[in-house]
Protein backbone atom coordinates (compact mmCIF):
# COMPACT_ATOMS: atom_id res chain seq x y z
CA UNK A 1 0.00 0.00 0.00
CA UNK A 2 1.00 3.41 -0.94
CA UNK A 3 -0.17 6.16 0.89
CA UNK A 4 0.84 10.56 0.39
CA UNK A 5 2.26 11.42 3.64
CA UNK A 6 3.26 9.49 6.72
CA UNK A 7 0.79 7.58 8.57
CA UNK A 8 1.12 8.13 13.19
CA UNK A 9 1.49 4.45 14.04
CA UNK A 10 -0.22 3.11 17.64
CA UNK A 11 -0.31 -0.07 19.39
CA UNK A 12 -3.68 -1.86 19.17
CA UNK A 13 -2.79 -3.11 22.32
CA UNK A 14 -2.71 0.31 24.32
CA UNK A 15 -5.35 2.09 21.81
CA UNK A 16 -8.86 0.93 20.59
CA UNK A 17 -9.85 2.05 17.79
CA UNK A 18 -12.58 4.38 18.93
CA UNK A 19 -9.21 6.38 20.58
CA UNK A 20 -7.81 7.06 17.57
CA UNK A 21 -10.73 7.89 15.36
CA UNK A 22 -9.88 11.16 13.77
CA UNK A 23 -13.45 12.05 13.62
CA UNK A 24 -16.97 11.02 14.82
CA UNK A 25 -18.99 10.73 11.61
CA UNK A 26 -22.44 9.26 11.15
CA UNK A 27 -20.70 6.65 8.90
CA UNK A 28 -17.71 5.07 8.00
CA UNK A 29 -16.38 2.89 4.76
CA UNK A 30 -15.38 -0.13 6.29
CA UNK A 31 -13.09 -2.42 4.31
CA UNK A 32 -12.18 -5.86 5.64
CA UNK A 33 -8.86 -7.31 4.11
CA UNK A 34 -10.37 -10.73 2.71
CA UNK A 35 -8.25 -13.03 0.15
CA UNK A 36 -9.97 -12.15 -2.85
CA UNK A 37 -9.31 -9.94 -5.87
CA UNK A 38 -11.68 -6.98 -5.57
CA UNK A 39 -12.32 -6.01 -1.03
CA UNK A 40 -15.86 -5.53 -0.19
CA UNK A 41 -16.70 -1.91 1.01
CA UNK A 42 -19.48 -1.49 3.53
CA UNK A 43 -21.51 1.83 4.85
CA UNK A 44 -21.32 1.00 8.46
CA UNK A 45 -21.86 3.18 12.10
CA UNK A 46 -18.79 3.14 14.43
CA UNK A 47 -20.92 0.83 16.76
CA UNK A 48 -21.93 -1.95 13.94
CA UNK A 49 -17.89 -1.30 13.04
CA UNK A 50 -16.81 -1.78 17.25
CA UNK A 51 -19.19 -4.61 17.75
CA UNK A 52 -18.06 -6.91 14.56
CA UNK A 53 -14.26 -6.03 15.41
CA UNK A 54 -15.23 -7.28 19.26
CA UNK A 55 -16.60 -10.58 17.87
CA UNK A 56 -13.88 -11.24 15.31
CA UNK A 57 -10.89 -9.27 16.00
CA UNK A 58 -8.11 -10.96 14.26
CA UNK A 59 -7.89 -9.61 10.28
CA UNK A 60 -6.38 -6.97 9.29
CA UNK A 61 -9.37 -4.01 7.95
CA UNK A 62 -9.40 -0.43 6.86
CA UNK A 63 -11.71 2.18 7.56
CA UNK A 64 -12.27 5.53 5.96
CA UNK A 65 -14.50 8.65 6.33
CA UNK A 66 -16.86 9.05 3.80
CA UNK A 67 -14.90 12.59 2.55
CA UNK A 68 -11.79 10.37 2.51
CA UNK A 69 -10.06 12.83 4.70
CA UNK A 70 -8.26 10.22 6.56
CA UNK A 71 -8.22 6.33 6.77
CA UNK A 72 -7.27 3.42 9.24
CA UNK A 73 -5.53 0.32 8.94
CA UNK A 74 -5.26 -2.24 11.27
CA UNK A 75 -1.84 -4.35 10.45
CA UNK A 76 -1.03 -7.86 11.58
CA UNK A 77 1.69 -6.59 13.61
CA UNK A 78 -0.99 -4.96 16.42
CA UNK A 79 -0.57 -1.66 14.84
CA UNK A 80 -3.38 0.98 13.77
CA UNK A 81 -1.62 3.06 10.97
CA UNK A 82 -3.56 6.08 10.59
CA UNK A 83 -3.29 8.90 7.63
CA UNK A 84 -5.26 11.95 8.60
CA UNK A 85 -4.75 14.71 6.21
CA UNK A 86 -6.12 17.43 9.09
CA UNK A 87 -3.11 16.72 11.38
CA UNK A 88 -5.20 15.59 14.77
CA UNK A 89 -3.22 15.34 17.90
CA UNK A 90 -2.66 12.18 19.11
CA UNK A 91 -4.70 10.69 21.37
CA UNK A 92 -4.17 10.09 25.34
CA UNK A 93 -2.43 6.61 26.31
CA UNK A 94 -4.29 4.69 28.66
């Protein structure tokens, strides 16, 4: 994946994702990593997106605002990568 500018990297273990949302939207693009050619895209509310990553929280996903301001990935290596093109501050460790 290529992305312009450099993503702020956090541990999924210390951060949830709700903690580093750069904004609270009505909806989201949610994007599960899957192993096929063309990834699904779904229209989904932060809680529909924090209850399905509760009940199956191992694969890697990305979610993006629906002005594609800024976008989340999860990696395998417990990291949230997360490109915000307004320059948030980081969020408060726990």
């Amino acid at each position: 994946m290529k992305l312009k500018g450099e993503p702020k990297l956090y541990d999924s273990h210390k951060y949830t994702v709700g903690e580093i949302l750069p904004t609270r939207d009505n909806r989201y693009w949610f994007i599960p990593e899957t192993e096929e050619n063309e990834l699904k895209v779904f229209d989904l509310t932060f809680s529909e997106i924090d209850r399905l990553l509760q009940e199956c929280p191992f694969f890697e996903f990305y979610i993006v605002d629906k002005e594609y301001r800024w976008l989340i990935a999860e990696s395998d290596h417990n990291q949230f990568h997360v490109l915000d093109t307004r320059r948030l501050s980081e969020p408060k460790a726990k």
